[in-house]
Protein backbone atom coordinates (compact mmCIF):
# COMPACT_ATOMS: atom_id res chain seq x y z
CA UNK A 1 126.23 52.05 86.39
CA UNK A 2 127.59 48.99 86.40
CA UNK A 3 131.30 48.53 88.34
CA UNK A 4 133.46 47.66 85.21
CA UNK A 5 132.38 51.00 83.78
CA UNK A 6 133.21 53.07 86.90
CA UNK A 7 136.15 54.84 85.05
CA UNK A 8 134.65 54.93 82.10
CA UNK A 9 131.97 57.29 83.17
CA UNK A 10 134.54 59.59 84.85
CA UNK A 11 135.81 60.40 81.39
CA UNK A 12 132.65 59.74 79.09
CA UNK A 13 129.74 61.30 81.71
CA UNK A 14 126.89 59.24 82.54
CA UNK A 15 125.02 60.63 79.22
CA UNK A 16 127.68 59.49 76.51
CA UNK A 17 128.41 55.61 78.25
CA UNK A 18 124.26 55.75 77.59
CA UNK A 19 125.03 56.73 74.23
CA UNK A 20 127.47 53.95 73.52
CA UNK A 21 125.49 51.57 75.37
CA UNK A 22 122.38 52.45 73.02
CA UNK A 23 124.92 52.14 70.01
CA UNK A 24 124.85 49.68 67.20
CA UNK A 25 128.23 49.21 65.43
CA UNK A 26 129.05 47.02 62.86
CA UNK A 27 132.76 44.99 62.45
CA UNK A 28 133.80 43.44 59.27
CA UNK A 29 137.19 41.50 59.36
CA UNK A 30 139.06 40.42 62.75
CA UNK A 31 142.22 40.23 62.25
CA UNK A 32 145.18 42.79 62.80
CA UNK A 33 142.96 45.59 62.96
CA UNK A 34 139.54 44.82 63.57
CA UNK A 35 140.24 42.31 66.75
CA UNK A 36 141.94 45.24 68.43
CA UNK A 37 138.83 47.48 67.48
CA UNK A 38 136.33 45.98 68.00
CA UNK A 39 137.80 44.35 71.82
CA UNK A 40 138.14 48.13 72.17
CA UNK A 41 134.55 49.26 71.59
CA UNK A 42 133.57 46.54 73.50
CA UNK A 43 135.59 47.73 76.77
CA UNK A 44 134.47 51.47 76.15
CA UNK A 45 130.96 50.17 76.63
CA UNK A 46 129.16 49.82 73.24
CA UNK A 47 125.89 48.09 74.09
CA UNK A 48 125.25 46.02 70.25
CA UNK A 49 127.69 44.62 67.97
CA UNK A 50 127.72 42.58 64.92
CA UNK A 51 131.11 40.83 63.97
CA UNK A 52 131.93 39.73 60.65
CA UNK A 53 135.00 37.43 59.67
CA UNK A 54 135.06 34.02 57.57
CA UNK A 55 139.07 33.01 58.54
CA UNK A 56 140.35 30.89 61.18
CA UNK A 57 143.61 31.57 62.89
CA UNK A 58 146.94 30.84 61.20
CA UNK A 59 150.36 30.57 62.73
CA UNK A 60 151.52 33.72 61.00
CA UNK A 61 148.84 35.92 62.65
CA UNK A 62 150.63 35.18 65.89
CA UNK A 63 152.85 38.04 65.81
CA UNK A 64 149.82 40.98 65.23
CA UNK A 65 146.43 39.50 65.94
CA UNK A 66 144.65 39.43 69.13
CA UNK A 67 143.14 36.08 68.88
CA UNK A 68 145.99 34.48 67.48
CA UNK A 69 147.88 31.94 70.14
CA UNK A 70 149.74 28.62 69.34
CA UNK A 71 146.75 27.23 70.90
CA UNK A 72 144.25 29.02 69.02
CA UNK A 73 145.64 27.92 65.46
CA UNK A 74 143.01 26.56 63.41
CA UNK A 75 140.15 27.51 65.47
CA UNK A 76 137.44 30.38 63.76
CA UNK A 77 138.71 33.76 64.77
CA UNK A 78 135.31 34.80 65.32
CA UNK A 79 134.55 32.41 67.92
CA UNK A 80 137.73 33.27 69.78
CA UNK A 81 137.00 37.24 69.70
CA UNK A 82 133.31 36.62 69.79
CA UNK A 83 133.74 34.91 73.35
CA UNK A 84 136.47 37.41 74.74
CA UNK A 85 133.79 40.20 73.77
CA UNK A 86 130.97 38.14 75.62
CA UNK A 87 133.33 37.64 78.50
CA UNK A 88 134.45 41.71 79.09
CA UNK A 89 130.71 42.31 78.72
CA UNK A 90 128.27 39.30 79.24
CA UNK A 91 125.35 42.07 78.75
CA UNK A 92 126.62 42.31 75.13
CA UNK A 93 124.04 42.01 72.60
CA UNK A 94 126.27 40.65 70.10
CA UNK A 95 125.82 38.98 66.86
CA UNK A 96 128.37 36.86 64.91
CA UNK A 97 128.63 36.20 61.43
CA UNK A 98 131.28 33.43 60.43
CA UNK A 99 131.50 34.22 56.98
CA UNK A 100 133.68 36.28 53.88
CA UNK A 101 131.53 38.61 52.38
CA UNK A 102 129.86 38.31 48.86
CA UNK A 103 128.67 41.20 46.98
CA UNK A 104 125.65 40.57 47.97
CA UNK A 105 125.47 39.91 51.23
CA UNK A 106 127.68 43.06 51.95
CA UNK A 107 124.37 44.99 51.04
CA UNK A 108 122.19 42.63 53.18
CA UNK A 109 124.32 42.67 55.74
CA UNK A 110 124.85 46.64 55.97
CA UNK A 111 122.02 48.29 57.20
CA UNK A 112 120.49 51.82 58.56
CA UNK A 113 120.52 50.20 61.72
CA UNK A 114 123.77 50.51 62.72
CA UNK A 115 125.45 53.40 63.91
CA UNK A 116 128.66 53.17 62.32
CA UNK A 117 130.43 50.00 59.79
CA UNK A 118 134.08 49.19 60.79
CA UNK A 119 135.64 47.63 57.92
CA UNK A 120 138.92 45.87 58.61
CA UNK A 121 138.99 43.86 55.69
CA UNK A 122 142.69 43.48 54.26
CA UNK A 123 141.62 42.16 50.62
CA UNK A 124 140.26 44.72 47.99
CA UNK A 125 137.11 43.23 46.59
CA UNK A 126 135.55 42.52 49.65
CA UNK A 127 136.52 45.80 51.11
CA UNK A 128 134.92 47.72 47.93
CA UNK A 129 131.81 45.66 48.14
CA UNK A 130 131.73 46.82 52.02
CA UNK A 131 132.23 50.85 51.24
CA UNK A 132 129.99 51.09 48.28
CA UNK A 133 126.92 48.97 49.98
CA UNK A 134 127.46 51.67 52.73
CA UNK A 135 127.81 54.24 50.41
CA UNK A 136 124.85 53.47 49.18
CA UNK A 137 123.08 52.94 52.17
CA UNK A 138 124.03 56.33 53.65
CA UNK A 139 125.45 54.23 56.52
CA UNK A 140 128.86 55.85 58.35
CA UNK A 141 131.67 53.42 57.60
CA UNK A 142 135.75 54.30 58.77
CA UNK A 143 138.18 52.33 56.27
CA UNK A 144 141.98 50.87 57.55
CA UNK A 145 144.38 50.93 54.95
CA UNK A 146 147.27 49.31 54.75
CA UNK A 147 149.61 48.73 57.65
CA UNK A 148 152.11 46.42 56.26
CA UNK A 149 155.87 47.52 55.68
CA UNK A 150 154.81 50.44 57.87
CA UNK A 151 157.37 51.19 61.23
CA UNK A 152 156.40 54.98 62.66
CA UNK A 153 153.46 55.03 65.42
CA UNK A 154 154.02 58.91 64.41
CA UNK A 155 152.51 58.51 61.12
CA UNK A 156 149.19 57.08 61.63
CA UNK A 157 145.93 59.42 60.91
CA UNK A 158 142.61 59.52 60.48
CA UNK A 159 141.49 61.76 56.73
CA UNK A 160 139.67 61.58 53.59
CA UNK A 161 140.78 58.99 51.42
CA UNK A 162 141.32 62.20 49.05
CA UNK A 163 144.45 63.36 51.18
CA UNK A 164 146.63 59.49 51.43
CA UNK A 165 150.08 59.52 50.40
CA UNK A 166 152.70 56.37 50.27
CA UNK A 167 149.56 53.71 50.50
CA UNK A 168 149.47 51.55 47.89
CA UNK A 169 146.44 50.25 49.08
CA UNK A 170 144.71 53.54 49.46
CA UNK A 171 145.56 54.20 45.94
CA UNK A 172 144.10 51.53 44.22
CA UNK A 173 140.93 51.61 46.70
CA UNK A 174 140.57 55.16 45.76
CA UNK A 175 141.03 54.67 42.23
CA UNK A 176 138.40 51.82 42.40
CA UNK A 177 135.60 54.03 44.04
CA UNK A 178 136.60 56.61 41.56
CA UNK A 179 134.85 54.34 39.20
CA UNK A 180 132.00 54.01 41.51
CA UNK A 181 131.41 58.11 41.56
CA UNK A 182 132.66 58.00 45.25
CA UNK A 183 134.84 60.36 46.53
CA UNK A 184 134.89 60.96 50.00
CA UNK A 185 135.91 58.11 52.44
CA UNK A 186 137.00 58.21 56.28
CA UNK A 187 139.90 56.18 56.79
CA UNK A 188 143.03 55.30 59.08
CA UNK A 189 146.08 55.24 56.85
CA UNK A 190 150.23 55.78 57.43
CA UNK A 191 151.68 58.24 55.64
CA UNK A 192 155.41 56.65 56.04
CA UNK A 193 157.13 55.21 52.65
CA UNK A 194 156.71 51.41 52.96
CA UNK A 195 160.22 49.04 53.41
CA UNK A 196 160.10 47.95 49.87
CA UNK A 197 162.78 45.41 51.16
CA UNK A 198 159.66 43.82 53.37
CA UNK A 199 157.63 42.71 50.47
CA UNK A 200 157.26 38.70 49.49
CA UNK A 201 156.20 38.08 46.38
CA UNK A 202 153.91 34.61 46.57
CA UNK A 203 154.79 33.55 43.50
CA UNK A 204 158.28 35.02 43.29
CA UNK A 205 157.32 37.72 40.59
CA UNK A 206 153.55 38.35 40.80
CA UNK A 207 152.68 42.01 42.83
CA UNK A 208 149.25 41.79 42.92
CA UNK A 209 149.43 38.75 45.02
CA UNK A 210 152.53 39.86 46.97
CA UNK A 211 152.15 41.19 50.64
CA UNK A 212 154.34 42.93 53.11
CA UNK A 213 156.14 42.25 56.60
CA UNK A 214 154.06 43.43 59.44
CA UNK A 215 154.63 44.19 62.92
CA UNK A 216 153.56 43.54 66.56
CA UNK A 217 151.91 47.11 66.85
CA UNK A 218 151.10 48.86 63.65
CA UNK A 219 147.90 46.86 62.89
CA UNK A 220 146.64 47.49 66.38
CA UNK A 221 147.20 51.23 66.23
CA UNK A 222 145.25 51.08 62.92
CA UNK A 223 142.49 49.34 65.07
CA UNK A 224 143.11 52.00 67.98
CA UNK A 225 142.58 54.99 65.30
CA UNK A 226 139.38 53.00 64.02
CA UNK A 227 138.07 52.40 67.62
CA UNK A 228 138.90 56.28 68.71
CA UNK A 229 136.63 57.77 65.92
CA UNK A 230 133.79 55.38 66.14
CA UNK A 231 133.82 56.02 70.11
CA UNK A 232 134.15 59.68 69.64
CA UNK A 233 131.43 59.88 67.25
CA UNK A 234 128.96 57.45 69.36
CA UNK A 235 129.66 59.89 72.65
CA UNK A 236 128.18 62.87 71.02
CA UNK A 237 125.34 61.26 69.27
């Protein structure tokens, strides 16, 4: 056992940090959500990751992102989270992938070899290409919906994609995989009405390429919910 995992072990047993140290998981997207999750699977002890993420960091990811700083702006976020991971656990066997993901190489990329897909992508193709190739695949994969003009910690949950209500996102994801003959999804998702009053339009009238306000903490606790069931899953398995 190795010190930093001390307490840790208290709460997992010696036999489930093994598990999560024998784990594979797989991160798309590290932003909001999927910097928080994936820093999070990385403290609990997962032994092999692969992170995902084609962006570098913009001033307006300051107020929700992990490796967003004034000083960070510009730089790749998935060198920034990449090294943080590498530096809470230098025995990491991590691999990075600095890219946005293609149609196609979401089904190279997903793979029987991992133990469980995180996708924290916030833009809907790419995040349909990533649930159907692991679909497909038969590979586990937990979805985050959408966090933005969302307030209550209260209302966050984990649930079939089935059971979502006041998610526009979830809506038009589900509808999508409808199409696909897919029906059953794991994902984190708030069930609070979104602040209507928080939405930009980009191009003053267009809402398909609109976006809400977001906070310091709701995009986190989507990661936290993402984190909790992919660490719950790996202790048992």
């Amino acid at each position: 056992m190795a010190e930093w995992t001390e307490r840790a072990e208290l709460l997992f047993t010696k036999e489930g940090l093994q598990n999560l140290q024998n784990s594979n998981v797989l991160v798309v997207g590290l932003g909001g959500v999927g910097s928080f999750a994936a820093e999070f699977l990385a403290r609990a002890g997962v032994g092999s990751m692969t992170i995902v993420d084609g962006d570098v960091v913009d001033i307006t990811n300051i107020n929700r992102q992990l490796p967003a700083l004034h000083s960070t702006v510009g730089q790749p976020k998935i060198t920034i989270v990449g090294d943080r991971l590498m530096d809470i656990n230098p025995e990491l066997k991590l691999t990075r992938v600095q890219e946005f993901l293609s149609p196609e190489r979401a089904f190279e990329i997903v793979s029987p070899e991992f133990d469980y897909v995180l996708d924290c992508i916030d833009s809907i193709t790419p995040k349909l290409n990533l649930i159907i190739a692991a679909k497909r695949k038969r590979v586990r994969i937990i979805s985050s919906m959408g966090a933005g003009g969302k307030m209550l910690a209260s209302k966050v949950k984990v649930t079939d994609i089935s059971k979502t209500i006041n998610c526009y996102f979830s809506k038009t994801i589900r509808k999508r995989l409808k199409a696909e003959k897919i029906n059953k999804l794991k994902v984190v998702f708030s069930s609070e009405i979104q602040d209507e009053k928080s939405l930009k339009l980009t191009d003053g009238k267009n809402f398909k390429k609109s976006f809400y306000g977001t906070n310091s903490y709701m995009p986190g606790l989507f990661g936290l919910h993402v984190a909790e069931t992919v660490i719950r899953y790996l202790l048992k398995k």
